[in-house]
N, C-alpha and C. Protein backbone atom coordinates (compact mmCIF):
# COMPACT_ATOMS: atom_id res chain seq x y z
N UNK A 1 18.41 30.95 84.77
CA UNK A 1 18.07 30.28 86.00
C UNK A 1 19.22 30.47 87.00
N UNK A 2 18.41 30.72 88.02
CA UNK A 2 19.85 31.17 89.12
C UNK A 2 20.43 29.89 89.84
N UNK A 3 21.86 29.64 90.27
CA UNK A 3 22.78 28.72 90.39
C UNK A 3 21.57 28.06 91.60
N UNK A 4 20.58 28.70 92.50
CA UNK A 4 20.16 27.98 93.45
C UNK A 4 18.82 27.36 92.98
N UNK A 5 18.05 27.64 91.93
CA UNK A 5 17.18 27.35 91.41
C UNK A 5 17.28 25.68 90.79
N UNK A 6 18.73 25.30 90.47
CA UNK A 6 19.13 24.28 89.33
C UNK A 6 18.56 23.11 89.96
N UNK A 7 18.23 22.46 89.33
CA UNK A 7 18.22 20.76 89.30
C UNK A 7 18.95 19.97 89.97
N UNK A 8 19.43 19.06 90.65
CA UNK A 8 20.78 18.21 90.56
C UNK A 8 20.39 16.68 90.42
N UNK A 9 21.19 16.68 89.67
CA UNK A 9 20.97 15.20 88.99
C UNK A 9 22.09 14.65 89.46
N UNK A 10 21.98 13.29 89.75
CA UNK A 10 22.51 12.05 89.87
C UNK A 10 23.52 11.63 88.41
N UNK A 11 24.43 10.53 88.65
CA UNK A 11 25.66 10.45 87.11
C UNK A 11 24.55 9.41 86.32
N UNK A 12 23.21 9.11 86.72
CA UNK A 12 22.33 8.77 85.76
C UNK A 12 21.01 8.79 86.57
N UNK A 13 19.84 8.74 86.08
CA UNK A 13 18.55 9.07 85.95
C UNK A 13 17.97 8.57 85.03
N UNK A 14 16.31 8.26 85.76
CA UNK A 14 15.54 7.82 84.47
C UNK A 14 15.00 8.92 84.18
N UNK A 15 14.75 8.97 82.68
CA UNK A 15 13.85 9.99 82.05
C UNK A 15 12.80 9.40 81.20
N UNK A 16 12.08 10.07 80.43
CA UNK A 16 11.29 10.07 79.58
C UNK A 16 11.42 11.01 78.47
N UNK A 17 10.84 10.16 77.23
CA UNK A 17 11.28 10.95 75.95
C UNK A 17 9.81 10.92 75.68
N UNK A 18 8.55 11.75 75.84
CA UNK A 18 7.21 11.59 75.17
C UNK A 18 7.24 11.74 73.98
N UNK A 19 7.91 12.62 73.12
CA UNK A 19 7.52 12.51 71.85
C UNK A 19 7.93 11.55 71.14
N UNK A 20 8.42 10.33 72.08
CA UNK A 20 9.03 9.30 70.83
C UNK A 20 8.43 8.23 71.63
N UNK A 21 7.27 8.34 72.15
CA UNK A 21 6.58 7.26 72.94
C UNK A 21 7.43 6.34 73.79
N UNK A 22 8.50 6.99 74.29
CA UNK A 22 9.40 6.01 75.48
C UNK A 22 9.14 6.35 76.92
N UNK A 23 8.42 6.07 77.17
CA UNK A 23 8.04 6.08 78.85
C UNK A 23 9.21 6.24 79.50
N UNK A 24 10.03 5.44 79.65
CA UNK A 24 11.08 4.87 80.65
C UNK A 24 12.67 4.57 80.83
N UNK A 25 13.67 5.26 80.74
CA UNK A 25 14.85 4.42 80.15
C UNK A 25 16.17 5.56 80.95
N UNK A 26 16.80 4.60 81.07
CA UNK A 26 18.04 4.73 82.19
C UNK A 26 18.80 5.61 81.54
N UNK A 27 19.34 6.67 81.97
CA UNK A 27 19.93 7.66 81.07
C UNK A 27 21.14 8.00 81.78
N UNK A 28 22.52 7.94 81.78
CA UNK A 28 24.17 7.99 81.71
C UNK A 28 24.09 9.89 81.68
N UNK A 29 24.01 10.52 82.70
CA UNK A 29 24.45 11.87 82.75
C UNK A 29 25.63 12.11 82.56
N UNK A 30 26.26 12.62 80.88
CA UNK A 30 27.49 12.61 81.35
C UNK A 30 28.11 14.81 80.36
N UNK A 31 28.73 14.70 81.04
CA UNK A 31 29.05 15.78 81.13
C UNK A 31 30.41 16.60 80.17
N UNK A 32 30.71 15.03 79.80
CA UNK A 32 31.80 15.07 79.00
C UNK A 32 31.43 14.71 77.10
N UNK A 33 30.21 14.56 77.50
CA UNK A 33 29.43 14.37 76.03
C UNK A 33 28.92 16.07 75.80
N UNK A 34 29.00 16.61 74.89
CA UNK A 34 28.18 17.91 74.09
C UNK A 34 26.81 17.63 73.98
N UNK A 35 26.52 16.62 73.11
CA UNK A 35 25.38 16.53 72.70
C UNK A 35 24.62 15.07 73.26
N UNK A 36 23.24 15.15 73.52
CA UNK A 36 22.53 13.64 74.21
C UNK A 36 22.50 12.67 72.91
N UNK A 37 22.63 11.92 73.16
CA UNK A 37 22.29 10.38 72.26
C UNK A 37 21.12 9.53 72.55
N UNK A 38 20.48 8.56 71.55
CA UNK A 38 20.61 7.65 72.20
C UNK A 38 20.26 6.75 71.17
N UNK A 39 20.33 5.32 71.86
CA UNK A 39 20.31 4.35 70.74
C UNK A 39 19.60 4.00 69.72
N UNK A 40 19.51 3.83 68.36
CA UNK A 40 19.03 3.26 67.48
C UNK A 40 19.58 2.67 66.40
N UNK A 41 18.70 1.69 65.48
CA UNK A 41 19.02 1.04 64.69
C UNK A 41 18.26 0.94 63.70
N UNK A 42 18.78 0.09 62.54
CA UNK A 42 17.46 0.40 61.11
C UNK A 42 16.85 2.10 60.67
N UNK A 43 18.21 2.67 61.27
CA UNK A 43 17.90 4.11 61.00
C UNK A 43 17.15 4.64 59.47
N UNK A 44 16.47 5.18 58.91
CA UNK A 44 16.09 4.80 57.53
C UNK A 44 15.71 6.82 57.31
N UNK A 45 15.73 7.16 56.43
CA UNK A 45 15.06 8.96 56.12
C UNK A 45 14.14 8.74 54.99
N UNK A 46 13.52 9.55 55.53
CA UNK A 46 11.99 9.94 54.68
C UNK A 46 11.18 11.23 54.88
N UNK A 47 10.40 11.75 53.28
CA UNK A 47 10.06 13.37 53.43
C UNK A 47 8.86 12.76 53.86
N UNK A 48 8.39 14.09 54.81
CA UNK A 48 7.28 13.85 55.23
C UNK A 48 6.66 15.56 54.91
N UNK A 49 5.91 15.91 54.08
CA UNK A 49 5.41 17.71 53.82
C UNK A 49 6.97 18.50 53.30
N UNK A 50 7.69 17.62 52.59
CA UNK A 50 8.95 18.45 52.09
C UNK A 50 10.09 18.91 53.27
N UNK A 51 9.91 17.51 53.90
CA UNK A 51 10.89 17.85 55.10
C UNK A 51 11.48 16.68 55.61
N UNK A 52 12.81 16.20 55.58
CA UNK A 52 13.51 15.21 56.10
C UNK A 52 12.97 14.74 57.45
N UNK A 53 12.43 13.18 57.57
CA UNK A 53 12.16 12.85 58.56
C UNK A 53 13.14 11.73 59.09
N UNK A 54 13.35 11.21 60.32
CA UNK A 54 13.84 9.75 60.33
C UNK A 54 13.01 8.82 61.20
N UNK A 55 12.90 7.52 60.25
CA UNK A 55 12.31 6.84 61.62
C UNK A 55 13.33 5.43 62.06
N UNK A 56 13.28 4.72 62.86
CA UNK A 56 14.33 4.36 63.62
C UNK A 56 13.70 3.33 65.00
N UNK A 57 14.45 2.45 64.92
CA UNK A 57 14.36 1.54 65.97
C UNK A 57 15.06 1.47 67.32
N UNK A 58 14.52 1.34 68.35
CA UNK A 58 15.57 1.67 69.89
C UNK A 58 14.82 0.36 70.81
N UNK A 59 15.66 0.07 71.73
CA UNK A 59 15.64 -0.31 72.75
C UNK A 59 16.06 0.08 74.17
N UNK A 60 15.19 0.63 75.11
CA UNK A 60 15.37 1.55 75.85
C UNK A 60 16.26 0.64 77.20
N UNK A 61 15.83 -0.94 77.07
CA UNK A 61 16.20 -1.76 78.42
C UNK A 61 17.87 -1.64 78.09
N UNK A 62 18.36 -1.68 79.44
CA UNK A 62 19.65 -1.82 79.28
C UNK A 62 20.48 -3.68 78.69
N UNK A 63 19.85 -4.35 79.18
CA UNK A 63 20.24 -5.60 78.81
C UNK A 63 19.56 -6.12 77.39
N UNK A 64 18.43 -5.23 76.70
CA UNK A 64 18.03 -5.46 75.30
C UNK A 64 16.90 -6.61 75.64
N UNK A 65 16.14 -6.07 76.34
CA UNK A 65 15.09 -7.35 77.16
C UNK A 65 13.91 -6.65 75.87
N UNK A 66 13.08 -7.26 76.21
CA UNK A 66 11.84 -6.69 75.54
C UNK A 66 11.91 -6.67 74.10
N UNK A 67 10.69 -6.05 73.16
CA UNK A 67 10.50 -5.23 72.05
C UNK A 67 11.66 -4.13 71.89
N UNK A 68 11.62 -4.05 70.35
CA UNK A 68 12.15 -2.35 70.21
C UNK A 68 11.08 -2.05 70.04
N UNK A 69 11.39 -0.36 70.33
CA UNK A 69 9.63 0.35 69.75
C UNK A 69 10.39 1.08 68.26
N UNK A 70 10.06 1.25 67.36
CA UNK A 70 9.52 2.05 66.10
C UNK A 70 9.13 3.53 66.69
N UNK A 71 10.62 4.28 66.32
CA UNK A 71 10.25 5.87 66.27
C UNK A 71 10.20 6.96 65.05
N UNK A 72 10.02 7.78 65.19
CA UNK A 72 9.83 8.51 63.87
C UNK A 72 9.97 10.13 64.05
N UNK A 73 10.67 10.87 64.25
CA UNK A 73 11.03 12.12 64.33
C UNK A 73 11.43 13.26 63.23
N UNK A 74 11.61 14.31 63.20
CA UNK A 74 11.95 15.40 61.90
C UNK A 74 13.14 15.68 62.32
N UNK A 75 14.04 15.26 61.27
CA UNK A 75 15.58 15.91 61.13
C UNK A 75 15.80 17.20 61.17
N UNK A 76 16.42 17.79 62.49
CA UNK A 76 16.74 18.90 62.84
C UNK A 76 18.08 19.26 61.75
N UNK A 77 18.94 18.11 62.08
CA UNK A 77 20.47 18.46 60.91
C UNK A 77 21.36 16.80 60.97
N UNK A 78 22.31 16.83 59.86
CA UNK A 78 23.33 15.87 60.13
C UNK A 78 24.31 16.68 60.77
N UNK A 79 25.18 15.98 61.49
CA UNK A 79 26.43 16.72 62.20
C UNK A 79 27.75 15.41 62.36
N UNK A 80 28.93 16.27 62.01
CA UNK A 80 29.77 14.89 62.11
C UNK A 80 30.17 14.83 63.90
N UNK A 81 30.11 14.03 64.83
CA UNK A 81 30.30 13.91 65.82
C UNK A 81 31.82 12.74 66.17
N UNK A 82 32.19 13.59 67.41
CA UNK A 82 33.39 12.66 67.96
C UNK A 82 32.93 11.96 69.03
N UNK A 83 33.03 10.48 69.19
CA UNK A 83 32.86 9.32 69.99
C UNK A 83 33.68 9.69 71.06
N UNK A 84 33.78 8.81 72.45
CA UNK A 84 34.58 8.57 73.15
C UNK A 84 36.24 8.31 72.78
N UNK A 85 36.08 7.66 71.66
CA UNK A 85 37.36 7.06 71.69
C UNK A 85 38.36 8.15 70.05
N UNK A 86 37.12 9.08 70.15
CA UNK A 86 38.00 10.13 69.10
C UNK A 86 37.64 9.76 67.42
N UNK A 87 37.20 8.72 67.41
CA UNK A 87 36.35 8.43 65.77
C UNK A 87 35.13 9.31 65.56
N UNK A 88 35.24 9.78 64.67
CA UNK A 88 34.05 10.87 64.18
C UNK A 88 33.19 10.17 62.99
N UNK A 89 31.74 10.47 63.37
CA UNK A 89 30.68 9.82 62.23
C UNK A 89 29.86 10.78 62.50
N UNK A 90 28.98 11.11 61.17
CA UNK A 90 28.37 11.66 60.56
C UNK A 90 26.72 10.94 61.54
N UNK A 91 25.99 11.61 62.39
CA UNK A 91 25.03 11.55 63.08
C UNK A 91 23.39 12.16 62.50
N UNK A 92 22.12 11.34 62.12
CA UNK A 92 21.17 12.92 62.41
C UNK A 92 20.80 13.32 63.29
N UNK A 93 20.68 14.37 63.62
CA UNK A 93 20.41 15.17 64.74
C UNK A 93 18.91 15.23 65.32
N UNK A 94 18.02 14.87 66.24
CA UNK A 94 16.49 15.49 66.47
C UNK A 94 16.27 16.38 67.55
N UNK A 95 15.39 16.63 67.53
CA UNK A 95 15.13 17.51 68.82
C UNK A 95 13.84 16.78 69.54
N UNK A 96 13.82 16.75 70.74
CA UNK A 96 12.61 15.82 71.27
C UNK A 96 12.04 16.75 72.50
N UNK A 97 10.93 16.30 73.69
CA UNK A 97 11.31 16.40 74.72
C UNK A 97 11.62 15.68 75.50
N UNK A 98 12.28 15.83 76.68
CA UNK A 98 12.82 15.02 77.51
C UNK A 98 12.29 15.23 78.84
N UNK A 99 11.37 14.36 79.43
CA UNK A 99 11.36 14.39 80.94
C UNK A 99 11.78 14.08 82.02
N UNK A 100 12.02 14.82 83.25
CA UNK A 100 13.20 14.16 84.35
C UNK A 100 12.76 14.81 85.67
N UNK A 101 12.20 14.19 86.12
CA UNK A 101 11.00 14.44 87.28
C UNK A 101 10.45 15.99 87.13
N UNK A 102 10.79 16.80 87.57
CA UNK A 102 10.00 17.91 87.58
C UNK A 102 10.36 18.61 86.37
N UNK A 103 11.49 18.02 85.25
CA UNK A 103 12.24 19.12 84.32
C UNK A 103 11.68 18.63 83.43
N UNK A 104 11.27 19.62 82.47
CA UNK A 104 10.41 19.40 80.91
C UNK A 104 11.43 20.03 80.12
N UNK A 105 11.97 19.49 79.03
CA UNK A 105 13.25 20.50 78.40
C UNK A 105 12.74 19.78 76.69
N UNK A 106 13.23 20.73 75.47
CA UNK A 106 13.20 20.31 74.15
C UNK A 106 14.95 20.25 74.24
N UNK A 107 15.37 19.38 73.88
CA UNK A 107 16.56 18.82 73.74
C UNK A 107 16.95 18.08 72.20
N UNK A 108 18.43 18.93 71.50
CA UNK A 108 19.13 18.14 70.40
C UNK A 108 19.74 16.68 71.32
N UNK A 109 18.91 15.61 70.18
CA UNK A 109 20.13 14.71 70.43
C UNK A 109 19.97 13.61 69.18
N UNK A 110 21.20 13.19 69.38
CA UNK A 110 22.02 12.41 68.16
C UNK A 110 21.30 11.12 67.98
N UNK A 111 21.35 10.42 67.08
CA UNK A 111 20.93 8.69 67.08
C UNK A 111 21.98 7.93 66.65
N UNK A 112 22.60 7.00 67.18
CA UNK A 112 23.54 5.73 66.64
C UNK A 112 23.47 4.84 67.89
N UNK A 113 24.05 3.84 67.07
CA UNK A 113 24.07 2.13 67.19
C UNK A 113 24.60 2.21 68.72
N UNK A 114 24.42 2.37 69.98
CA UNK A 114 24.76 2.04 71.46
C UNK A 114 24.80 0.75 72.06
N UNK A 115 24.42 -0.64 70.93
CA UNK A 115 24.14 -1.77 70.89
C UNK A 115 25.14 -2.29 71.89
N UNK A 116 26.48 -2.17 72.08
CA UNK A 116 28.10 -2.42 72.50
C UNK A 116 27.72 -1.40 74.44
N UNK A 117 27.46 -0.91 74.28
CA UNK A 117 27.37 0.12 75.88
C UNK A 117 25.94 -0.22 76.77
N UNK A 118 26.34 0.27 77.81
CA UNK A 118 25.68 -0.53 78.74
C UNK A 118 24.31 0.95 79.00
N UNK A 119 24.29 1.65 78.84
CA UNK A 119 23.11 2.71 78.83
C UNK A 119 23.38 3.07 77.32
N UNK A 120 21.90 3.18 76.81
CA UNK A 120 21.28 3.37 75.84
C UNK A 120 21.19 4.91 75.63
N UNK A 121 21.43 5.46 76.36
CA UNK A 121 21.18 7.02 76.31
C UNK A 121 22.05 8.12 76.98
N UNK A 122 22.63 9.04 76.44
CA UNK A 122 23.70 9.53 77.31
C UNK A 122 22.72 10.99 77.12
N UNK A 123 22.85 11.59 78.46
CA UNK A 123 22.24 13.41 78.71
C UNK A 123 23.73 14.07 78.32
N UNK A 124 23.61 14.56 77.36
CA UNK A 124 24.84 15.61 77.44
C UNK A 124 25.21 16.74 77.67
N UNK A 125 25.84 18.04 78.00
CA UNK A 125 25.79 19.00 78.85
C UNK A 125 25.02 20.10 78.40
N UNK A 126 24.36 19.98 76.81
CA UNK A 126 23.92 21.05 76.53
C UNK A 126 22.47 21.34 76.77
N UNK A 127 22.09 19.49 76.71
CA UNK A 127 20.73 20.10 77.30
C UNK A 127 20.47 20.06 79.28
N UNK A 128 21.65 20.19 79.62
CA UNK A 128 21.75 20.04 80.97
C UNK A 128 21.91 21.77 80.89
N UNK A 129 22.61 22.69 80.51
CA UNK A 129 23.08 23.89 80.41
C UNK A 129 22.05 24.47 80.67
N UNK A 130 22.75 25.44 82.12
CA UNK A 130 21.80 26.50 82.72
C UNK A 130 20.52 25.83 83.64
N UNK A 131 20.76 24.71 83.71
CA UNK A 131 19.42 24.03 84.18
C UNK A 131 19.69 23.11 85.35
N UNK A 132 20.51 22.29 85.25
CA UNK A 132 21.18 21.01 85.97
C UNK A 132 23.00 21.65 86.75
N UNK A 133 22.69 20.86 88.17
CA UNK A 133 24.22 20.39 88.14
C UNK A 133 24.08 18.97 88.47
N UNK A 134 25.55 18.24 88.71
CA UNK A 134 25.52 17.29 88.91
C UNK A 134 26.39 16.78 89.82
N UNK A 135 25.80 15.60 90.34
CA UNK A 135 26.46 15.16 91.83
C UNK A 135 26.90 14.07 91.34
N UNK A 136 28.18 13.58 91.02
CA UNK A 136 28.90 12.39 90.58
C UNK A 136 28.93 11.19 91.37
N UNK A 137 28.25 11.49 92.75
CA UNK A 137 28.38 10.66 93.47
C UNK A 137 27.12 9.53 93.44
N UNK A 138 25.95 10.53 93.55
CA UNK A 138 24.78 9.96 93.97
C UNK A 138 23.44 9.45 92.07
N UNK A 139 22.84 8.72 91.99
CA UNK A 139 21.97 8.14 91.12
C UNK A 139 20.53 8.69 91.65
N UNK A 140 19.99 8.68 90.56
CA UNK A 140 18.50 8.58 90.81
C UNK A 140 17.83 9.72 91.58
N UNK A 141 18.55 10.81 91.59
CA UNK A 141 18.14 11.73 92.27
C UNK A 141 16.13 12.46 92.26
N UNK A 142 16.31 11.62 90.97
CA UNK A 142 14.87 13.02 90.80
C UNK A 142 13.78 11.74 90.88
N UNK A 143 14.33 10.68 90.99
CA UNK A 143 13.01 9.51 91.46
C UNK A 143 13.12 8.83 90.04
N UNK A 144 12.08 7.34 90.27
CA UNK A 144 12.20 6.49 89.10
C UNK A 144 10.89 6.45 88.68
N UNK A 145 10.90 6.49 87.35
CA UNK A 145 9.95 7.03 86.24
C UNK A 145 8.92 5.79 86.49
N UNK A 146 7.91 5.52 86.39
CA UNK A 146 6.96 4.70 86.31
C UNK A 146 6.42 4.52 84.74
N UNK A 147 6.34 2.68 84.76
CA UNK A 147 5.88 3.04 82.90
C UNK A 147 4.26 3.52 83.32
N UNK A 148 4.33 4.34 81.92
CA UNK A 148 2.50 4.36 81.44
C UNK A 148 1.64 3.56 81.26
């Protein structure tokens, strides 16, 4: 994709994750993360046709308002990952898609406990790569997601 073609995103955006039935949820563009995250809990693995699955609990509101929803995805890989603060844990990995106004992308991203941080979901540069830049200044660039 050519440098004039790209995206530009805002230092957060709402997106959408359809294959994990999340309509809606505030997402932390950050650039200094590798890989996207986002929150869950009651993480649990299970075969599903001879193949590692996980299913997993999230809360997409930032203040933990609402329901969690119950997700369930196929383990792409475990990977040991480094936090912000330089502690490394052992993550599973999925691949989903991710929507962000006009951008449809299959994106790796990680699952752990975000319970402590104020966005539930961080975009990290790889599934931004070749696709996105970003304007540190400005939010919400690509418009706000409407629930289903």
């Amino acid at each position: 994709m050519k440098s004039t073609d790209k995206i530009t995103l805002g230092w957060r955006e709402w997106v959408t994750l359809p294959d994990l039935n999340l309509s809606r949820i505030k997402a932390k563009v950050d650039t200094g993360a590798r890989t996207s995250c986002l929150h869950a809990t009651n993480i649990e693995t299970f075969c599903r046709d001879d193949e590692l699955w996980v299913k997993f609990d999230t809360n997409p509101s930032q203040k933990g308002e609402g329901e969690s929803l119950r997700c369930e995805a196929k383990v792409k890989a475990a990977r040991k990952v480094k936090d912000s603060g330089g502690h490394q844990t052992e993550r599973y990995v999925i691949e989903t898609t991710l929507v962000a106004g006009k951008l449809t992308s299959v994106i790796e991203m990680t699952l752990i406990s975000r319970a402590k941080m104020k966005f539930k979901m961080l975009l990290g540069r790889t599934a931004m790569s070749g696709m996105c830049t970003v304007d540190p200044e400005a939010s919400f660039l690509l418009g706000v997601t409407k629930d289903r």
